[in-house]
Protein backbone atom coordinates (compact mmCIF):
# COMPACT_ATOMS: atom_id res chain seq x y z
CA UNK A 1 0.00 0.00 0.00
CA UNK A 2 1.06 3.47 -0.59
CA UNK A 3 1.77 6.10 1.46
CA UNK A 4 -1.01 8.63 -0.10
CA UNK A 5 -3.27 5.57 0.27
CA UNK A 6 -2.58 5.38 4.11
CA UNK A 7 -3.36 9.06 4.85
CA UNK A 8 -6.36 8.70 2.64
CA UNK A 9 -7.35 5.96 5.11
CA UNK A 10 -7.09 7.90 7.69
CA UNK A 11 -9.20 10.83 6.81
CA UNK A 12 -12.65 9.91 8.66
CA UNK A 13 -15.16 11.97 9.37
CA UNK A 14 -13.80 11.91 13.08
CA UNK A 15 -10.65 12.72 12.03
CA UNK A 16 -12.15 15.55 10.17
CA UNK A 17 -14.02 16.85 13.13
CA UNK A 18 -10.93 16.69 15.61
CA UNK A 19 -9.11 18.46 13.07
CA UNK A 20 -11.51 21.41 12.49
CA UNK A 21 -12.14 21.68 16.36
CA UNK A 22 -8.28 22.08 17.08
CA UNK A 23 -8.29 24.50 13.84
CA UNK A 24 -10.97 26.83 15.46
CA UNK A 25 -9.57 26.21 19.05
CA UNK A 26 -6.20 27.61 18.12
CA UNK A 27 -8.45 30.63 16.05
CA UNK A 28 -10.32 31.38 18.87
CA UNK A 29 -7.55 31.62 21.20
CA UNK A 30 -5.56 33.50 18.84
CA UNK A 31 -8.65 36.24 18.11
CA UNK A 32 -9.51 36.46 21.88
CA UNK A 33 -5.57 37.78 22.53
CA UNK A 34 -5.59 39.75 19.52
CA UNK A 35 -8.91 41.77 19.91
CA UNK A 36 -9.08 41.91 24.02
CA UNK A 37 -6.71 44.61 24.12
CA UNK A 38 -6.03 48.55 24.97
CA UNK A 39 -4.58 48.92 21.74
CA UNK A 40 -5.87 51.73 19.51
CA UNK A 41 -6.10 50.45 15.50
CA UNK A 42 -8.13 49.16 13.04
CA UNK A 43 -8.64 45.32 12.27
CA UNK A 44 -9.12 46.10 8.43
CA UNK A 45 -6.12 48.93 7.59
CA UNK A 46 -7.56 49.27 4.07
CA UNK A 47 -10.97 50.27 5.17
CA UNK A 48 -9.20 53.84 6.29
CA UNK A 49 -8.02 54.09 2.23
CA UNK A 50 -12.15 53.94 1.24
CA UNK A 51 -12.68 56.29 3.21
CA UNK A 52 -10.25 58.35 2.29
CA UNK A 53 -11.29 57.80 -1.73
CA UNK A 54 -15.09 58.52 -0.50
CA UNK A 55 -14.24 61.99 1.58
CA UNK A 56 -12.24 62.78 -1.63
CA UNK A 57 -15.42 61.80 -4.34
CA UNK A 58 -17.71 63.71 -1.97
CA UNK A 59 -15.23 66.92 -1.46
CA UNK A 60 -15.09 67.32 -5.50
CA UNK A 61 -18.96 66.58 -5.63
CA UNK A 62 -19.81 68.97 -2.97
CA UNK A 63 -21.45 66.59 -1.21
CA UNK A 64 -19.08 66.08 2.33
CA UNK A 65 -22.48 67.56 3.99
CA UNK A 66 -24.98 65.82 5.84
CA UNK A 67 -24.06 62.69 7.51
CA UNK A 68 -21.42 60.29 7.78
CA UNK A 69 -22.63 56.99 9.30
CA UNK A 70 -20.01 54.45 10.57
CA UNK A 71 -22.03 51.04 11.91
CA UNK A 72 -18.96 48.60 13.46
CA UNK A 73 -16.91 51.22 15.02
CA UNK A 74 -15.11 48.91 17.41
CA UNK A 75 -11.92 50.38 18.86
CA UNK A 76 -13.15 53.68 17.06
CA UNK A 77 -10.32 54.12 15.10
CA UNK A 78 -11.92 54.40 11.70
CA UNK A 79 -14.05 56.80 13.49
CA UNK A 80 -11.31 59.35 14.43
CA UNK A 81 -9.91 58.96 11.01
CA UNK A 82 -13.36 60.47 9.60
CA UNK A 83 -12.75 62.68 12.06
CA UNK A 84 -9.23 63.68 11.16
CA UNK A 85 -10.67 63.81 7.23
CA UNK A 86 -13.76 66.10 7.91
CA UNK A 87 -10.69 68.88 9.81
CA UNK A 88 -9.03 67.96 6.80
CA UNK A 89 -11.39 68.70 3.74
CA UNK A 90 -13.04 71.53 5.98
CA UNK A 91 -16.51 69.46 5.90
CA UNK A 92 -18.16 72.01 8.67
CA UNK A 93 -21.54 70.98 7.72
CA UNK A 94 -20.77 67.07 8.10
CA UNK A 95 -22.40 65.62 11.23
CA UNK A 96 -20.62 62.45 12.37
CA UNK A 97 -22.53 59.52 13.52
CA UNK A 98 -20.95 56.02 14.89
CA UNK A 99 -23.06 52.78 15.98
CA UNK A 100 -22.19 49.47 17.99
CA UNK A 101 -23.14 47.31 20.24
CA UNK A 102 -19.80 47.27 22.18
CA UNK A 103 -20.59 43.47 23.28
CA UNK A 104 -19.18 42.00 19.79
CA UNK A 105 -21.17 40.33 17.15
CA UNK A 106 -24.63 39.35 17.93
CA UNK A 107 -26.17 35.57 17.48
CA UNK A 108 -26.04 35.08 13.87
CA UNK A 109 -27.87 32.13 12.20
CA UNK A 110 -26.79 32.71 8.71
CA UNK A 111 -22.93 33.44 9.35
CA UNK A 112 -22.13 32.48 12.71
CA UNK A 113 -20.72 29.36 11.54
CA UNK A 114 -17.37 30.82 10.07
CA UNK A 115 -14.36 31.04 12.02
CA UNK A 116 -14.33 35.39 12.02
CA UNK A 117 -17.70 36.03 12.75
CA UNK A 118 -18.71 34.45 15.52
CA UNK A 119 -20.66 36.05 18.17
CA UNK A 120 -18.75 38.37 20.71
CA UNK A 121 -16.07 38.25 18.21
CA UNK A 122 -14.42 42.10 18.14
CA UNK A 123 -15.82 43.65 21.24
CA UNK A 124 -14.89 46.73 22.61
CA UNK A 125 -16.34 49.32 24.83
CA UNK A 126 -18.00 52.82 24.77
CA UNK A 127 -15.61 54.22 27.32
CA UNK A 128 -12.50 53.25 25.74
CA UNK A 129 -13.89 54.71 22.35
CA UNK A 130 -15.00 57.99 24.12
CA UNK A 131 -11.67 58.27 26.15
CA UNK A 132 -9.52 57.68 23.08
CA UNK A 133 -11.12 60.35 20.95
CA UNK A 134 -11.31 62.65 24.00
CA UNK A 135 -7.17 61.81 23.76
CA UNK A 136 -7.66 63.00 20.45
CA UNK A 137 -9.57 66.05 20.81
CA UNK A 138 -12.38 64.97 18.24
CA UNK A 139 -14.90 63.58 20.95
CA UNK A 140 -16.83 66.85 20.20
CA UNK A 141 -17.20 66.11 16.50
CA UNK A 142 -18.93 62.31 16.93
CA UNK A 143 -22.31 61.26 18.30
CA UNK A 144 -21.87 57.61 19.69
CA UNK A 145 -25.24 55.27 19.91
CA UNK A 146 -24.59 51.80 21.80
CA UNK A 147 -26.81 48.96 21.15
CA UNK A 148 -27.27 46.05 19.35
CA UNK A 149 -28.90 46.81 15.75
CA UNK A 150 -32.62 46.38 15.22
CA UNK A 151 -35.48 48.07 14.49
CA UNK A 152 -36.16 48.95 18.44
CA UNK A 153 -33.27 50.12 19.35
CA UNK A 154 -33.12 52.22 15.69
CA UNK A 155 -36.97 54.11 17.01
CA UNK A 156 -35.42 54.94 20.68
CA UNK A 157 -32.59 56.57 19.10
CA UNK A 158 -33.41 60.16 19.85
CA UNK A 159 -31.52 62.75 17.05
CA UNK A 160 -32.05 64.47 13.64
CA UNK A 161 -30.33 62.40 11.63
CA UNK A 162 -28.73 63.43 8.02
CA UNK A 163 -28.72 62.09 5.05
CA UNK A 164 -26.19 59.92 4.32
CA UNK A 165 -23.12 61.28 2.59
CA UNK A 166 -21.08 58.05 2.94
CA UNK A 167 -21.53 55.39 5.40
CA UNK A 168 -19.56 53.00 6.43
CA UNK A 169 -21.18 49.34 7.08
CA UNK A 170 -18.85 47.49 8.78
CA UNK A 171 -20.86 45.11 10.74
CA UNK A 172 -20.26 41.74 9.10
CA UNK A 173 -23.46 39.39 9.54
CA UNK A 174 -26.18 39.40 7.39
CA UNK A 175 -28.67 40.40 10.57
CA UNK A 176 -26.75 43.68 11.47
CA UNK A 177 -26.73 44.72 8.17
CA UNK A 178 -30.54 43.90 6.92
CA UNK A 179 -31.22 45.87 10.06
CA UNK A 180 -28.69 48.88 9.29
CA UNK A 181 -30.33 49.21 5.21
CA UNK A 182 -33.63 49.46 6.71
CA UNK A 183 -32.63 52.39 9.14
CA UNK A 184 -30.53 54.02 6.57
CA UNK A 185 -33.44 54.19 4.07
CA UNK A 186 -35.13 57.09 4.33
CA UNK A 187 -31.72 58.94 5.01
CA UNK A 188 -30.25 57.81 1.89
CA UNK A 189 -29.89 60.15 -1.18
CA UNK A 190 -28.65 60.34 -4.68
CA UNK A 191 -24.53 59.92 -4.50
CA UNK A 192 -24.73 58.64 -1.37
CA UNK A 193 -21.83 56.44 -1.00
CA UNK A 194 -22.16 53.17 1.14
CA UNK A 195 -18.67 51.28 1.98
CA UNK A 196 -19.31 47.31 2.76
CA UNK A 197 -15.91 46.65 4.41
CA UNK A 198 -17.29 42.73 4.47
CA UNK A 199 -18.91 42.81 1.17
CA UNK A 200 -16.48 40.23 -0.54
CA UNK A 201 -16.25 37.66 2.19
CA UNK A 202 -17.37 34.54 2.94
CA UNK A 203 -15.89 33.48 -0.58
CA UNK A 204 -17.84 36.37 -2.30
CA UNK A 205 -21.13 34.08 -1.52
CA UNK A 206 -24.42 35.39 -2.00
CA UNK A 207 -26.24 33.57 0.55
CA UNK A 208 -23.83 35.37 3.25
CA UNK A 209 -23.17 38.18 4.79
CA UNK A 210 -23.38 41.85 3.69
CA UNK A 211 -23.73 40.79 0.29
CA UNK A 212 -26.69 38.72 0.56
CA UNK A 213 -28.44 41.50 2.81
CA UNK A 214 -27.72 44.19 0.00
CA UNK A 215 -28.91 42.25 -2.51
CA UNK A 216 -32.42 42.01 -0.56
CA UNK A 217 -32.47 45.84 0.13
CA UNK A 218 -32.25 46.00 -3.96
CA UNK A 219 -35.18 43.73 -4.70
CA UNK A 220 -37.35 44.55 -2.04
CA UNK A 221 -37.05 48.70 -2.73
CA UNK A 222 -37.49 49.94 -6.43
CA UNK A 223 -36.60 52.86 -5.80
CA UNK A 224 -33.22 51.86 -4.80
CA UNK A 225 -30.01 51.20 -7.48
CA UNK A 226 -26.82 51.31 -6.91
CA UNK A 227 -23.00 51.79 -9.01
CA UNK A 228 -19.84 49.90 -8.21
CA UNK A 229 -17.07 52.65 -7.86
CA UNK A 230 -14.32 50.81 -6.37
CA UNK A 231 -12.99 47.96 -3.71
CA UNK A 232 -10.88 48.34 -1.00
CA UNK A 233 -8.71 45.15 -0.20
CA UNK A 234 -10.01 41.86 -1.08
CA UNK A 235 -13.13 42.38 1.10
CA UNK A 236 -14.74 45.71 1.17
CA UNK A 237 -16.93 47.37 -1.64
CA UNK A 238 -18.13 50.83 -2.33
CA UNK A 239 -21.44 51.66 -4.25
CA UNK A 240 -22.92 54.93 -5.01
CA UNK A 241 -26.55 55.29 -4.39
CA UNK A 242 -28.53 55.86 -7.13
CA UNK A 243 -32.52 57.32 -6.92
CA UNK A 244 -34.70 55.40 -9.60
CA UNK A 245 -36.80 58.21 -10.96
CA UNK A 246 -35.11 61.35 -9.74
């Protein structure tokens, strides 16, 4: 017998399974050090260049007024950065808005199977945010809202929202997101420019993620189109809204 023929022996199903619980094991322990932290940064560095690109589409538009939404804001360093980019392209009339639920990612039935999004993955907390951008003399700038996304918490929310100049969606699971379209809606304009930092994961699969949540806001809303204007990394997206009928 060979020796390809011997490991091929040995690959049973419980095999299999020990293998891919020691696999997510060593993940899990690995993510827990990484994210548990007092460290200040992002966990997707390419996320800061669409922003950048967006702030620099909407300066030459005239369009960096209104709103800029960022839903995921975790450590909040994507969040000072918008920050540091409004000073910078003298967007006075920009109001800046950041969500999360500061506990990590909620129960998700769709895409809580896959080794990054499981729930409480990338949790954080509303007083390290607040005391880092105090730090960095932009907590005046921001408006924070903690809670997990849904249609509840969306209604208690108590502020005159804008309408969306760019937002960032950065909140991974297809739940979170269906959740964030539907309070973004009536906010959203033509040119608005939405950044999907997940939009290409989970192997680019439709039935997944921010993708698959997206493509349900398009079918079930007319109204609603949008344009491809560029990627960020292998996993985020940016669209441009775009009015049917306007």
């Amino acid at each position: 017998m060979k020796k390809d023929d011997i490991r091929v022996g040995l690959e049973k199903p419980s095999i299999l399974r020990l293998k891919k619980w020691l696999q997510w094991h060593r993940y899990k322990k690995q993510h827990l050090k990484l994210h548990k932290n007092d460290l200040f940064y992002s966990v997707t560095p390419l996320l800061l260049e669409g922003i950048l690109k967006a702030f620099d589409i909407q300066s030459k538009r005239n369009m960096l007024n209104g709103g800029y939404y960022e839903f995921g804001i975790f450590k909040g360093f994507s969040l000072w950065y918008a920050c540091t980019l409004s000073k910078f392209f003298e967007a006075n009339e920009l109001s800046i808005y950041g969500f999360d639920s500061f506990e990590g990612l909620p129960n998700s039935p769709v895409d809580n199977s896959k080794p990054a999004f499981g729930e409480g993955h990338y949790c954080s907390s509303l007083e390290f945010v607040e005391n880092k951008l105090k730090e960095l003399n932009v907590i005046d700038m921001v408006s924070i809202f903690e809670g997990f996304y849904s249609a509840d918490h969306f209604n208690k929310i108590d502020s005159d929202f804008q309408d969306v100049s760019i937002c960032v969606i950065d909140c991974d699971v297809y739940e979170s997101c269906v959740e964030v379209l539907n309070f973004i809606k009536p906010h959203l304009r033509n040119g608005s420019i939405l950044l999907f930092d997940d939009y290409n994961c989970f192997l680019e699969d439709d039935n997944h993620g921010e993708r698959r949540a997206l493509s349900e806001f398009e079918n079930e809303n007319e109204w609603f189109d949008k344009k491809h204007i560029f990627d960020f990394g292998w996993h985020g997206a940016a669209f441009e809204v775009i009015l049917k009928g306007d």
